[in-house]
Protein backbone atom coordinates (compact mmCIF):
# COMPACT_ATOMS: atom_id res chain seq x y z
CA UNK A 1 36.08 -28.16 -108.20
CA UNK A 2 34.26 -28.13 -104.61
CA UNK A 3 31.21 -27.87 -103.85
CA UNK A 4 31.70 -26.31 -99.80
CA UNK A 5 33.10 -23.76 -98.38
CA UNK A 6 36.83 -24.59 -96.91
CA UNK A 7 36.60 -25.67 -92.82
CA UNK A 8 40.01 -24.73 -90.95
CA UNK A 9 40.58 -27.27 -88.48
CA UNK A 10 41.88 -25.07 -85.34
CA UNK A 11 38.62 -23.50 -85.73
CA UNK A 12 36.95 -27.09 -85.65
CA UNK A 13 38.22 -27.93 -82.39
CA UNK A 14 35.81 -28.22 -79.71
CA UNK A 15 32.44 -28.01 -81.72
CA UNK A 16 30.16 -29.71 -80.61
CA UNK A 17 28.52 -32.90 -82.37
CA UNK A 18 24.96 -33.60 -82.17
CA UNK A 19 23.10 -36.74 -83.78
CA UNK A 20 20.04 -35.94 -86.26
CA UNK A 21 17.63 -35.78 -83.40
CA UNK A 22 19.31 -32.37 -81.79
CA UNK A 23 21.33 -34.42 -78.95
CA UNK A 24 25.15 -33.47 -78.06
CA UNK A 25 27.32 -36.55 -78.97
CA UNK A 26 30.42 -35.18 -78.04
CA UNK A 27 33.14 -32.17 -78.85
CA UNK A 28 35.28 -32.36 -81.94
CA UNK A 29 39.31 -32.85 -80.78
CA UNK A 30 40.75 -33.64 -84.12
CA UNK A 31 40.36 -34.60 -87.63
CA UNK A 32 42.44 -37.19 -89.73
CA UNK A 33 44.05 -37.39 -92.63
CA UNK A 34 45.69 -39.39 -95.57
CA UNK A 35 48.95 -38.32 -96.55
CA UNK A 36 49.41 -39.17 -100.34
CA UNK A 37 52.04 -38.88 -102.55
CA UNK A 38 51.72 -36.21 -105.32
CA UNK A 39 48.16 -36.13 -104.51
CA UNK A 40 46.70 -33.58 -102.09
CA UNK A 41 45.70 -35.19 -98.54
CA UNK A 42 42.49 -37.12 -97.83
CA UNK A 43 40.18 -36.06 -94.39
CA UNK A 44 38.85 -39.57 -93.80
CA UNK A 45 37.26 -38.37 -90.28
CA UNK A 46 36.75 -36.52 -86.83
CA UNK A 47 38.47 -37.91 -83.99
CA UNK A 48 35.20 -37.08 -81.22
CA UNK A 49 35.74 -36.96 -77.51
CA UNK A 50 32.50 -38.59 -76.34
CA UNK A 51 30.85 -39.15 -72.15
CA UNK A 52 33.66 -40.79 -70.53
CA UNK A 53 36.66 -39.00 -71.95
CA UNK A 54 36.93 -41.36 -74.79
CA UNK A 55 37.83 -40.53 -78.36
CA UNK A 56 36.20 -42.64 -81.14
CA UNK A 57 36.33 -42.26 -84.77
CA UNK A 58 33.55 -40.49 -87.09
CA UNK A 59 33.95 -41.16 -90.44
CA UNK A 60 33.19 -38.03 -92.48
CA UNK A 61 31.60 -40.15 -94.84
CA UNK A 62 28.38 -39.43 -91.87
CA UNK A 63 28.83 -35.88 -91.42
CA UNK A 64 25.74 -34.27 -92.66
CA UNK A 65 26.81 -30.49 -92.60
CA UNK A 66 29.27 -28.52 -90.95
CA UNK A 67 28.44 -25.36 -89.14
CA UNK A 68 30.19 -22.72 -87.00
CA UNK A 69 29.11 -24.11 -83.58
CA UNK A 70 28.39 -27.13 -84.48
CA UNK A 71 28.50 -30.36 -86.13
CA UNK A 72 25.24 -32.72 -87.30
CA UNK A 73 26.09 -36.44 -87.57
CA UNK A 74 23.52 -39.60 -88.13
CA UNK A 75 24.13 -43.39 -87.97
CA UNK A 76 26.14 -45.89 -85.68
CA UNK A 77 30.01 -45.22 -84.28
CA UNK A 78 31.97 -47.72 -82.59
CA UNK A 79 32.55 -46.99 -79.64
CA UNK A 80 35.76 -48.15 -79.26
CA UNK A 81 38.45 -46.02 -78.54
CA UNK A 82 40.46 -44.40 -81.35
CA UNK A 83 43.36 -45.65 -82.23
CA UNK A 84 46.08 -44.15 -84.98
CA UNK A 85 47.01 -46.15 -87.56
CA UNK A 86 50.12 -45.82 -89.16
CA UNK A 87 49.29 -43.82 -92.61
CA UNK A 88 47.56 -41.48 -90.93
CA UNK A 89 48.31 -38.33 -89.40
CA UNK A 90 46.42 -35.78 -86.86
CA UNK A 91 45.64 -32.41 -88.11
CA UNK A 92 45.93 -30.69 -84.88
CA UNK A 93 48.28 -32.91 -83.27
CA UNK A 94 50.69 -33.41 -86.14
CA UNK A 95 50.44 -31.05 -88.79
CA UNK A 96 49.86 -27.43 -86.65
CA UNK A 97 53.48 -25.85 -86.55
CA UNK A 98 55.02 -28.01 -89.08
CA UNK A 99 57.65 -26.07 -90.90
CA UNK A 100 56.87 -25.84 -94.90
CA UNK A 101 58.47 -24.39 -97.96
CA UNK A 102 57.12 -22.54 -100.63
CA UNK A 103 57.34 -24.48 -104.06
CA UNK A 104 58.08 -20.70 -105.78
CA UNK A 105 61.48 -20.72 -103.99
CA UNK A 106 60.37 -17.16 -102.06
CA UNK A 107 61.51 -19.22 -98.54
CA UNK A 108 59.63 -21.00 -95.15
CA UNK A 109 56.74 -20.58 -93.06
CA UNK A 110 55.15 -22.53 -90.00
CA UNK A 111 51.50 -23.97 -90.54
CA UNK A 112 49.04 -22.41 -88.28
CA UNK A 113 45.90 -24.42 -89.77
CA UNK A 114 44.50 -26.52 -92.62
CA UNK A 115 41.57 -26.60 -94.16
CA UNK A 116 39.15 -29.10 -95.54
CA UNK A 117 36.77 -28.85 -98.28
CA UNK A 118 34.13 -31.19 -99.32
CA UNK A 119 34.61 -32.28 -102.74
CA UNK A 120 31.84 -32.88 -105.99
CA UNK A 121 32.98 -36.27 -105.50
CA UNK A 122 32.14 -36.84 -101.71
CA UNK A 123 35.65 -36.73 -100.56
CA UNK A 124 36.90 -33.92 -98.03
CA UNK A 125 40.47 -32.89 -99.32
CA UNK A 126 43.18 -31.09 -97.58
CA UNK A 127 43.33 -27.51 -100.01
CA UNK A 128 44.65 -24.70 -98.47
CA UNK A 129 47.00 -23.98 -95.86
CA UNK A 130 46.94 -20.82 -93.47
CA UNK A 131 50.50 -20.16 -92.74
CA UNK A 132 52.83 -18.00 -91.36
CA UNK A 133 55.82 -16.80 -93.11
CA UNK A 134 59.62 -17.61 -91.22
CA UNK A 135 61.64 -13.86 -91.13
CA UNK A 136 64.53 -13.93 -93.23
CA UNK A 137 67.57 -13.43 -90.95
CA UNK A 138 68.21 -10.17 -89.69
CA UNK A 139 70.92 -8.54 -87.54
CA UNK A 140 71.58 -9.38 -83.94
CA UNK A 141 70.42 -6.25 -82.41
CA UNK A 142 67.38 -6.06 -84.74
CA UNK A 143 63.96 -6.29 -83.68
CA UNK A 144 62.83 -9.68 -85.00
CA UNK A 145 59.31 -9.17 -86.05
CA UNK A 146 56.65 -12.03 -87.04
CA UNK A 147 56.41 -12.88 -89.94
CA UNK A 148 53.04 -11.96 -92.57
CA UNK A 149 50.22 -14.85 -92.95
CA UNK A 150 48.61 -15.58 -95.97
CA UNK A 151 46.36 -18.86 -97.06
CA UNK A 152 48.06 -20.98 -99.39
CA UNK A 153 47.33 -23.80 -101.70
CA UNK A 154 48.31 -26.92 -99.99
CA UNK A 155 50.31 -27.99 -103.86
CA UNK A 156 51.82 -24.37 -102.83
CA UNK A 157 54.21 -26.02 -100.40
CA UNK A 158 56.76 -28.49 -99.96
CA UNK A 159 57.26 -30.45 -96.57
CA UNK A 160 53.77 -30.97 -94.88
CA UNK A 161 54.55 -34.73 -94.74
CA UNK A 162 57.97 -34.62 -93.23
CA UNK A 163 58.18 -35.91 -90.05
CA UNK A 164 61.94 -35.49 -89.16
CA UNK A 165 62.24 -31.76 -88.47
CA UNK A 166 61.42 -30.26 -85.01
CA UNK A 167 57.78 -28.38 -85.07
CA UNK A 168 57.36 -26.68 -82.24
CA UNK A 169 53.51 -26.48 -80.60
CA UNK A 170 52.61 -23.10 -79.96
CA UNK A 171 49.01 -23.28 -82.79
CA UNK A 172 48.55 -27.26 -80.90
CA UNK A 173 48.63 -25.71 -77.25
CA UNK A 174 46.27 -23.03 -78.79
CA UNK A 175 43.75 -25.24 -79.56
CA UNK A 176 44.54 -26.53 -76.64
CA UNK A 177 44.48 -24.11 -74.19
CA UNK A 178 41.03 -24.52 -72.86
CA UNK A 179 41.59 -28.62 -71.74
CA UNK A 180 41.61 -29.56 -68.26
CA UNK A 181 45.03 -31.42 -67.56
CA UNK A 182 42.98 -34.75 -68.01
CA UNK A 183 41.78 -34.22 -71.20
CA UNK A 184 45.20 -33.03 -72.54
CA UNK A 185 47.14 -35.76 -70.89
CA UNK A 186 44.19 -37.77 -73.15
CA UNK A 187 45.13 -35.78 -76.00
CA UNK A 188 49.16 -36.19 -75.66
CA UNK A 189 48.71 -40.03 -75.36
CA UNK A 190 46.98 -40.08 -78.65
CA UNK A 191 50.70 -38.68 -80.32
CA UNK A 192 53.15 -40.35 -81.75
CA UNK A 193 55.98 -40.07 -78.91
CA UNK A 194 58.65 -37.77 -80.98
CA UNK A 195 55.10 -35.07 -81.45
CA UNK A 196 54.25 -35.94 -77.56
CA UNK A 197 57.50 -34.62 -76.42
CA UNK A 198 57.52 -31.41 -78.74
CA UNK A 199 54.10 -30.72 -77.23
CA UNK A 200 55.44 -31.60 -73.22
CA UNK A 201 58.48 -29.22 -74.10
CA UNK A 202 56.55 -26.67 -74.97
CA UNK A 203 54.40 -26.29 -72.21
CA UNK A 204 55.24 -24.57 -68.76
CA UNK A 205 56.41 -26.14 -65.79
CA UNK A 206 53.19 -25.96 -63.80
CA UNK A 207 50.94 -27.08 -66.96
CA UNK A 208 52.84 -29.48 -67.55
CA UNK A 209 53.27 -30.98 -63.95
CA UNK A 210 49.60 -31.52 -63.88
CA UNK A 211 49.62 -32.73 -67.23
CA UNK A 212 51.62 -35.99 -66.37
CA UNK A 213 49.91 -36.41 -62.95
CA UNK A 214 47.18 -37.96 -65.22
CA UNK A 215 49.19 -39.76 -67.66
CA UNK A 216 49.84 -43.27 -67.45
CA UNK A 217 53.17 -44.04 -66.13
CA UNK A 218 54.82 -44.84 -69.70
CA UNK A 219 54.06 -42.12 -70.94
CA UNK A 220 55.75 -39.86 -68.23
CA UNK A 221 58.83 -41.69 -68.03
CA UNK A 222 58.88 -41.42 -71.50
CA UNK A 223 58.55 -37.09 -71.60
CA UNK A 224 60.48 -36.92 -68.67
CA UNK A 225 63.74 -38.34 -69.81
CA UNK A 226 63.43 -36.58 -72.66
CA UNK A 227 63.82 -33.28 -70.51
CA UNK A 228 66.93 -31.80 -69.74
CA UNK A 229 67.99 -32.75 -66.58
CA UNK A 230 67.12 -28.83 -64.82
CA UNK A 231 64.10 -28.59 -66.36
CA UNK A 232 62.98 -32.23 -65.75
CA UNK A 233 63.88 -31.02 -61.51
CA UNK A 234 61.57 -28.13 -62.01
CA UNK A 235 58.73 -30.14 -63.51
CA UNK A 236 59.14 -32.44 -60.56
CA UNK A 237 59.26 -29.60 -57.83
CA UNK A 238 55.41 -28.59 -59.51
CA UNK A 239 54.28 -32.18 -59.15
CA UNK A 240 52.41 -32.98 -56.04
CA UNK A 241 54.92 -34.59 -53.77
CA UNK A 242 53.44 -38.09 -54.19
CA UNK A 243 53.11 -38.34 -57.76
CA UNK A 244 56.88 -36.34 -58.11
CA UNK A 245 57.52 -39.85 -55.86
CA UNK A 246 55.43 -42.46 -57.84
CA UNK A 247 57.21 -40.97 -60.91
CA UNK A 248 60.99 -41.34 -59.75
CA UNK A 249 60.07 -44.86 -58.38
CA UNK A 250 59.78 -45.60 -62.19
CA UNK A 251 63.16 -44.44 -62.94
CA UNK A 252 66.83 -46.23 -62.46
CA UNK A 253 68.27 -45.32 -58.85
CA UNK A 254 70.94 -43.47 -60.56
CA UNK A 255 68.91 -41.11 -62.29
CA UNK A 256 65.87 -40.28 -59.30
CA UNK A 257 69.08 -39.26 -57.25
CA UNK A 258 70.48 -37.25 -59.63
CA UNK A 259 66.98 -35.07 -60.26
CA UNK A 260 66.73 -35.43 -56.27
CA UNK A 261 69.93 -33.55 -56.29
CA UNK A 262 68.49 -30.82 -58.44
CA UNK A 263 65.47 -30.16 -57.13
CA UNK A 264 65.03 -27.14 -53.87
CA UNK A 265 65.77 -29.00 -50.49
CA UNK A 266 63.17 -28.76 -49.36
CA UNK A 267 60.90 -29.82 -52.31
CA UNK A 268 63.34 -32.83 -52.26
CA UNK A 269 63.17 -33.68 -48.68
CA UNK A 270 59.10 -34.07 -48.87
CA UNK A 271 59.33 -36.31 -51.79
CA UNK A 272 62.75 -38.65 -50.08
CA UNK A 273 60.47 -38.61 -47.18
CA UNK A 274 57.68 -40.69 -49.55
CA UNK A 275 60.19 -42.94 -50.90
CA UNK A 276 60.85 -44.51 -47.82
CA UNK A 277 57.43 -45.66 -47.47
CA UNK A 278 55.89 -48.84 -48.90
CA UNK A 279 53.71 -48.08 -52.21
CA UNK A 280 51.15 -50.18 -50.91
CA UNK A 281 50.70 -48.24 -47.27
CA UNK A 282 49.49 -45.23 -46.04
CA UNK A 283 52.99 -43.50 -46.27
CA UNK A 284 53.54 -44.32 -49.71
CA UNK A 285 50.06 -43.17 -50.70
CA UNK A 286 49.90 -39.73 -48.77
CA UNK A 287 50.61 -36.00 -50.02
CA UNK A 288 52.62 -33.64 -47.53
CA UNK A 289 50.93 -30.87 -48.73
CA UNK A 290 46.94 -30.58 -47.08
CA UNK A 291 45.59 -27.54 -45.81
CA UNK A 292 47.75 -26.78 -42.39
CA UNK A 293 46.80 -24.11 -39.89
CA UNK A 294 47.60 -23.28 -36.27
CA UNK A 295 45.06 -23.67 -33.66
CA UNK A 296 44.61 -19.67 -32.93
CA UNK A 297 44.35 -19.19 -36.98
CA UNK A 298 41.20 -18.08 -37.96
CA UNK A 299 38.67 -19.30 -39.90
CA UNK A 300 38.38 -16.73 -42.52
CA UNK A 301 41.91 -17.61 -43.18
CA UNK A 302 41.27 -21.16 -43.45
CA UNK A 303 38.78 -20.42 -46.02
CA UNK A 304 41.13 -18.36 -48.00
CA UNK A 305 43.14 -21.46 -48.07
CA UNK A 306 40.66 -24.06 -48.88
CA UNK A 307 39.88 -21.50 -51.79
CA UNK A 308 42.68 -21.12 -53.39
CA UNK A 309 42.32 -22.47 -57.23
CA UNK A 310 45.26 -24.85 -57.50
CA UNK A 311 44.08 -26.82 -54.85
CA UNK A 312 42.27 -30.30 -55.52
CA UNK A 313 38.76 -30.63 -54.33
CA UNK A 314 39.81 -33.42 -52.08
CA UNK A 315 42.43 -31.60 -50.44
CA UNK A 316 39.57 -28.45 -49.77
CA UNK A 317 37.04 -30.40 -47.98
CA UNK A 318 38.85 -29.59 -44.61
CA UNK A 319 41.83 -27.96 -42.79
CA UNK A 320 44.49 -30.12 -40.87
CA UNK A 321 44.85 -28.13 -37.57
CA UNK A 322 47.94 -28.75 -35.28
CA UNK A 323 50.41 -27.33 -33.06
CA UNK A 324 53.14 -25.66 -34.62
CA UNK A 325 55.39 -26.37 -36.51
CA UNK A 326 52.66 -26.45 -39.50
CA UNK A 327 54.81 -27.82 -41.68
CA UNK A 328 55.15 -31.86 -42.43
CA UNK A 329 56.25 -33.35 -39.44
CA UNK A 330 54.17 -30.80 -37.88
CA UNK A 331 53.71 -30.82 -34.22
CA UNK A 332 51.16 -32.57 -32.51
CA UNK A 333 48.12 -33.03 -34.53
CA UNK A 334 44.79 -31.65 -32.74
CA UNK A 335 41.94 -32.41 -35.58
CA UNK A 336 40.42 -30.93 -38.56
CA UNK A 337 37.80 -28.70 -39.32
CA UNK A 338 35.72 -29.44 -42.50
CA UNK A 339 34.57 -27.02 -45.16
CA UNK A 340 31.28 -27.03 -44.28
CA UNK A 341 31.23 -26.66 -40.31
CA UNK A 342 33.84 -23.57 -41.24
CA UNK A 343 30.91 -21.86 -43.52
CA UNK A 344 28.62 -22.33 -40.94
CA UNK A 345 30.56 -19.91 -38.34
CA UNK A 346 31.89 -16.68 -37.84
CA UNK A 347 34.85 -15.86 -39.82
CA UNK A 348 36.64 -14.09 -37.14
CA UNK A 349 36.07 -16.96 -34.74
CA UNK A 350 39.22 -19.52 -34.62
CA UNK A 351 39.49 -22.80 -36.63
CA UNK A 352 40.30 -24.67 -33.42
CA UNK A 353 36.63 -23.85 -32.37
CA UNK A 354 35.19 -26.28 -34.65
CA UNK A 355 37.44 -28.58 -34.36
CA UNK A 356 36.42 -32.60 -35.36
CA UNK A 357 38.60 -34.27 -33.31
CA UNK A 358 37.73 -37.86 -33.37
CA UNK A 359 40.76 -40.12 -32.42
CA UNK A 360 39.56 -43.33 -34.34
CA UNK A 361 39.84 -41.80 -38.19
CA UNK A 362 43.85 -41.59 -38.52
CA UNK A 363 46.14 -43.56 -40.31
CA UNK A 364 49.71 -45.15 -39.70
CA UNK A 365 52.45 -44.60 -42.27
CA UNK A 366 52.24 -48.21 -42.37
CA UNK A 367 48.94 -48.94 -42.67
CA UNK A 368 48.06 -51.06 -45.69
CA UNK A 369 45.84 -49.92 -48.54
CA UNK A 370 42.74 -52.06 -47.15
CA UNK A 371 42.62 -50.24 -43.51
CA UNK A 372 42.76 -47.69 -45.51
CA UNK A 373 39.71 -47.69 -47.58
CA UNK A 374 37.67 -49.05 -44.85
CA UNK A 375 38.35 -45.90 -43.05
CA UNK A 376 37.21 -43.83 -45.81
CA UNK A 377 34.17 -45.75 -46.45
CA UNK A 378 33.35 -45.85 -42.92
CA UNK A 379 33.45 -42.02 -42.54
CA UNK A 380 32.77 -40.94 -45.91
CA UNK A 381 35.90 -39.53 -46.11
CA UNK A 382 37.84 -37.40 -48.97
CA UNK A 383 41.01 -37.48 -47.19
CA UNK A 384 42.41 -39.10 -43.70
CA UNK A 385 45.42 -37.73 -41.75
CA UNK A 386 48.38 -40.05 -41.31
CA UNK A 387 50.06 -39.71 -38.03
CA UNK A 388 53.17 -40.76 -36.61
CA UNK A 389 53.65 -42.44 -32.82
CA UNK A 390 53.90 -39.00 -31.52
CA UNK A 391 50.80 -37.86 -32.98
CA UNK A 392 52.76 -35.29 -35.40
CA UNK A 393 50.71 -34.90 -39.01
CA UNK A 394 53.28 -36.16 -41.50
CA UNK A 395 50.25 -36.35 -44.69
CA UNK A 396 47.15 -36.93 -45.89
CA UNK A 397 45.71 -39.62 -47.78
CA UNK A 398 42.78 -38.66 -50.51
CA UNK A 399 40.38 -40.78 -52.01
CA UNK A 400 42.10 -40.05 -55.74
CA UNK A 401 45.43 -41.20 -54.59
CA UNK A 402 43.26 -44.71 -52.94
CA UNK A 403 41.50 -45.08 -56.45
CA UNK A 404 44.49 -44.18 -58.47
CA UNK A 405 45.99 -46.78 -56.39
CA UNK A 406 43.14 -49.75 -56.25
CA UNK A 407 41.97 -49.51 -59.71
CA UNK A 408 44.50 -51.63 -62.80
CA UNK A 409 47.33 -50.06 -64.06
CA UNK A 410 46.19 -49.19 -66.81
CA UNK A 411 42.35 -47.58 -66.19
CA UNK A 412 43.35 -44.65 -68.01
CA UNK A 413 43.39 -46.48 -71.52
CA UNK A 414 40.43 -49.03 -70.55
CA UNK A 415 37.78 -49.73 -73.01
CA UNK A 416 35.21 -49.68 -70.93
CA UNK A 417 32.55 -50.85 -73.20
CA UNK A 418 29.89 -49.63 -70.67
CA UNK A 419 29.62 -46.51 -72.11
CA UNK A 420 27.98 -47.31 -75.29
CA UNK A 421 24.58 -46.78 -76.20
CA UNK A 422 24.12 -50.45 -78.09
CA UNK A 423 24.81 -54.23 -76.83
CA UNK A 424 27.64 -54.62 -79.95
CA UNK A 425 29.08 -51.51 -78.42
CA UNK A 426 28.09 -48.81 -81.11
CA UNK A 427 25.94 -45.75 -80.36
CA UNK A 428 24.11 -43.19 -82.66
CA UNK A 429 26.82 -41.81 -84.61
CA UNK A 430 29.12 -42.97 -87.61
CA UNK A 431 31.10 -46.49 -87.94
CA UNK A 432 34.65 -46.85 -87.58
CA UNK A 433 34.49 -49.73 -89.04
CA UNK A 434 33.83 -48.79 -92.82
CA UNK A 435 37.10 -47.29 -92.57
CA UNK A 436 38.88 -50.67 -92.19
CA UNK A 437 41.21 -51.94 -95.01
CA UNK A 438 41.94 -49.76 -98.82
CA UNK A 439 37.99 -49.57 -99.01
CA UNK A 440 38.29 -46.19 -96.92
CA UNK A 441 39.73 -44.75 -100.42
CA UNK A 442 36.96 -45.13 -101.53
CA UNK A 443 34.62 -43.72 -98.84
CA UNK A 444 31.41 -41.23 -100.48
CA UNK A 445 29.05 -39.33 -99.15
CA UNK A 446 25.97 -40.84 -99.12
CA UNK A 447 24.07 -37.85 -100.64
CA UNK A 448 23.25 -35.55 -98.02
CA UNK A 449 24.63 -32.08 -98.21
CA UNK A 450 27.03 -29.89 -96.62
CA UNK A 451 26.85 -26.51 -95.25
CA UNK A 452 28.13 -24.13 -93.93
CA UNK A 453 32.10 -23.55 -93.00
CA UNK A 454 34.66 -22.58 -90.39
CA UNK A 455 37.18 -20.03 -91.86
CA UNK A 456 39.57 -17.77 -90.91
CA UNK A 457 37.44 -14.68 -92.03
């Protein structure tokens, strides 16, 4: 018997955490669980994305009560990023979607969450399911309607712990939906690599584009092969033109020509272009997509531009003025006119009145990655032009791409034990490590109560 009120996971995501003193710890991305046989599975913890965009374990064993909104924690956590461990499995990143079957015979339904529920004994325990029922089959020029939802007992169901079916991720990108690309790349790289892909399938073109401009590069040869060759093109065509090129570098010849081939023209000629370059120059660093206007443009139109949403903030801190053509190889480059001198004037005015046109700040193609970052640091740059001998524009260089660049392969997993709050690397929060070895059976609460839940209504 329980002693709580059930907490449904997809509900869970995002609370925020707060230590016994009233301070924010982090947001809740996940919880984990046990799978047992015959036995019903075991939430050992909260998976908690903490400053830094790190994800470190909280064992619920220090989970002092459960709210809508919110989540109150005390003690130490590691602070250590999490890692997986092989009998465990994600609630939102493994279990959402999974196709079930009812143990009464009455057919399948899709998992849409899973709730927890503090036990008498301490333990949280996976109970009830809220699922959604598969239609029977019905005839080809029916309407195919969605199937009822009802809550279920979790011993109501066969098939939770498979792992060798196809799942789909439309509840996951749910919970989802809300993540910068950063923090879902994050989130992806936490998979297992057969869930990863289900997820990166499942996601559109343009999501999922900016999705692997953040992964490390494992990980996105790794989805993209497992795309079919047209939609693996299209993903590419999204990219920016640099990463589409830092991505193909990573692939046999064989197969970058073959997506090459598939891609538009002239979404394949920017990103040939970049492959000719060195990856340690200015050419091989570049984008051939800035902000490009015409001199007699004007500048409310460059300010359109620099506000449109999918642009990155490095790329809207100026407009790349030349003479026409405006796109790369663009004619003769005449300057740029930054963000700030543009609010500063009128709007009907034209951008080639404001002009910055400095000739000491541009780059070669081949340039090397040190004149490069000089030049930034010496003029507090976000971005440098890179011109050819005849002074056409053929990119721009932005500080991201220099630091993506500069900083070790593989930055986006570090440990960067800087961020925690205690010499031994723990801060106020739980401990990972009492979760080490078969004494995490035996976690227990350690007498405080719970309140509270997260339901479905």
């Amino acid at each position: 018997m329980s002693s709580s009120s059930p907490v449904f996971v997809a509900r869970l995501a995002g609370t925020a955490v707060f230590d016994p003193i009233g301070d924010q710890v982090g947001r809740v991305r996940d919880v984990v669980v046990l799978m047992r046989t015959n036995r019903p599975p075991r939430a050992v913890g909260l998976v908690v994305e903490v400053p830094g965009r790190r994800r470190v374990f909280l064992p619920l064993t220090r989970v002092t009560s459960i709210n809508p909104g919110q989540v109150i924690s005390t003690g130490l956590v590691n602070m250590r990023r999490f890692e997986q461990r092989s009998m465990e499995s994600l609630v939102l990143g493994e279990l959402l979607d999974r196709r079930v079957r009812f143990t009464d015979g009455s057919g399948e339904a899709t998992v849409e969450d899973v709730a927890i529920t503090k036990q008498r004994t301490g333990d949280w325990l996976v109970d009830q399911l809220f699922v959604r029922r598969r239609p029977e089959r019905v005839a080809p020029l029916s309407l195919r309607r969605r199937g009822s939802t009802l809550t279920v007992p979790v011993d109501g169901v066969t098939g939770l712990a498979r792992t060798d079916v196809d799942q789909g991720a439309a509840r996951l990108l749910e919970a989802y939906e809300n993540m910068r690309a950063a923090d879902l790349a994050d989130a992806l790289h936490e998979l297992g690599p057969a869930r990863r892909v289900e997820v990166a399938r499942a996601l559109d073109d343009e999501r999922l584009a900016d999705v692997l401009e953040e992964m490390p590069e494992d990980d996105q040869v790794a989805i993209l092969t497992e795309l079919d060759a047209g939609r693996a093109a299209d993903v590419l065509e999204a990219m920016e033109p640099d990463d589409a090129a830092d991505l193909l570098n990573e692939l046999p010849d064989a197969q970058a020509d073959d997506l090459l081939a598939l891609m538009e023209p002239e979404e394949a000629a920017d990103v040939r272009r970049l492959l000719t370059y060195g990856e340690d120059t200015a050419g091989g660093l570049m984008t051939t997509e800035p902000v490009i206007l015409g001199a007699d443009d004007t500048i409310a139109m460059a300010l359109a531009q620099l506000r449109r949403k999918e642009l990155p903030p490095a790329l809207a801190a100026m407009v790349f003025v030349v003479r026409p053509p405006t796109e790369t190889p663009t004619g003769r480059f005449l300057g740029v006119a930054h963000f700030q001198r543009l609010l500063r004037e009128p709007p009907h005015a034209a951008v080639a009145s404001v002009l910055d046109s400095d000739s000491h700040w541009w780059l070669t193609p081949d340039a090397p990655v040190g004149r490069v970052t000089r030049l930034m640091a010496a003029y507090d740059f976000l971005a440098l032009p890179v011109l050819d001998p005849e002074r056409r524009l053929l990119g721009v260089v932005t500080v991201d791409d220099v630091l993506d660049h500069i900083l070790p392969d593989d930055w986006r997993e570090s440990h960067d034990e800087s961020l925690a709050g205690e010499p031994d690397g723990t801060a106020r929060v739980g401990s990972r490590s009492e979760r080490s070895g078969p004494a995490r059976d035996h976690m227990k609460q350690s007498g405080q109560d719970d309140g509270g839940s997260v339901s479905h209504g």
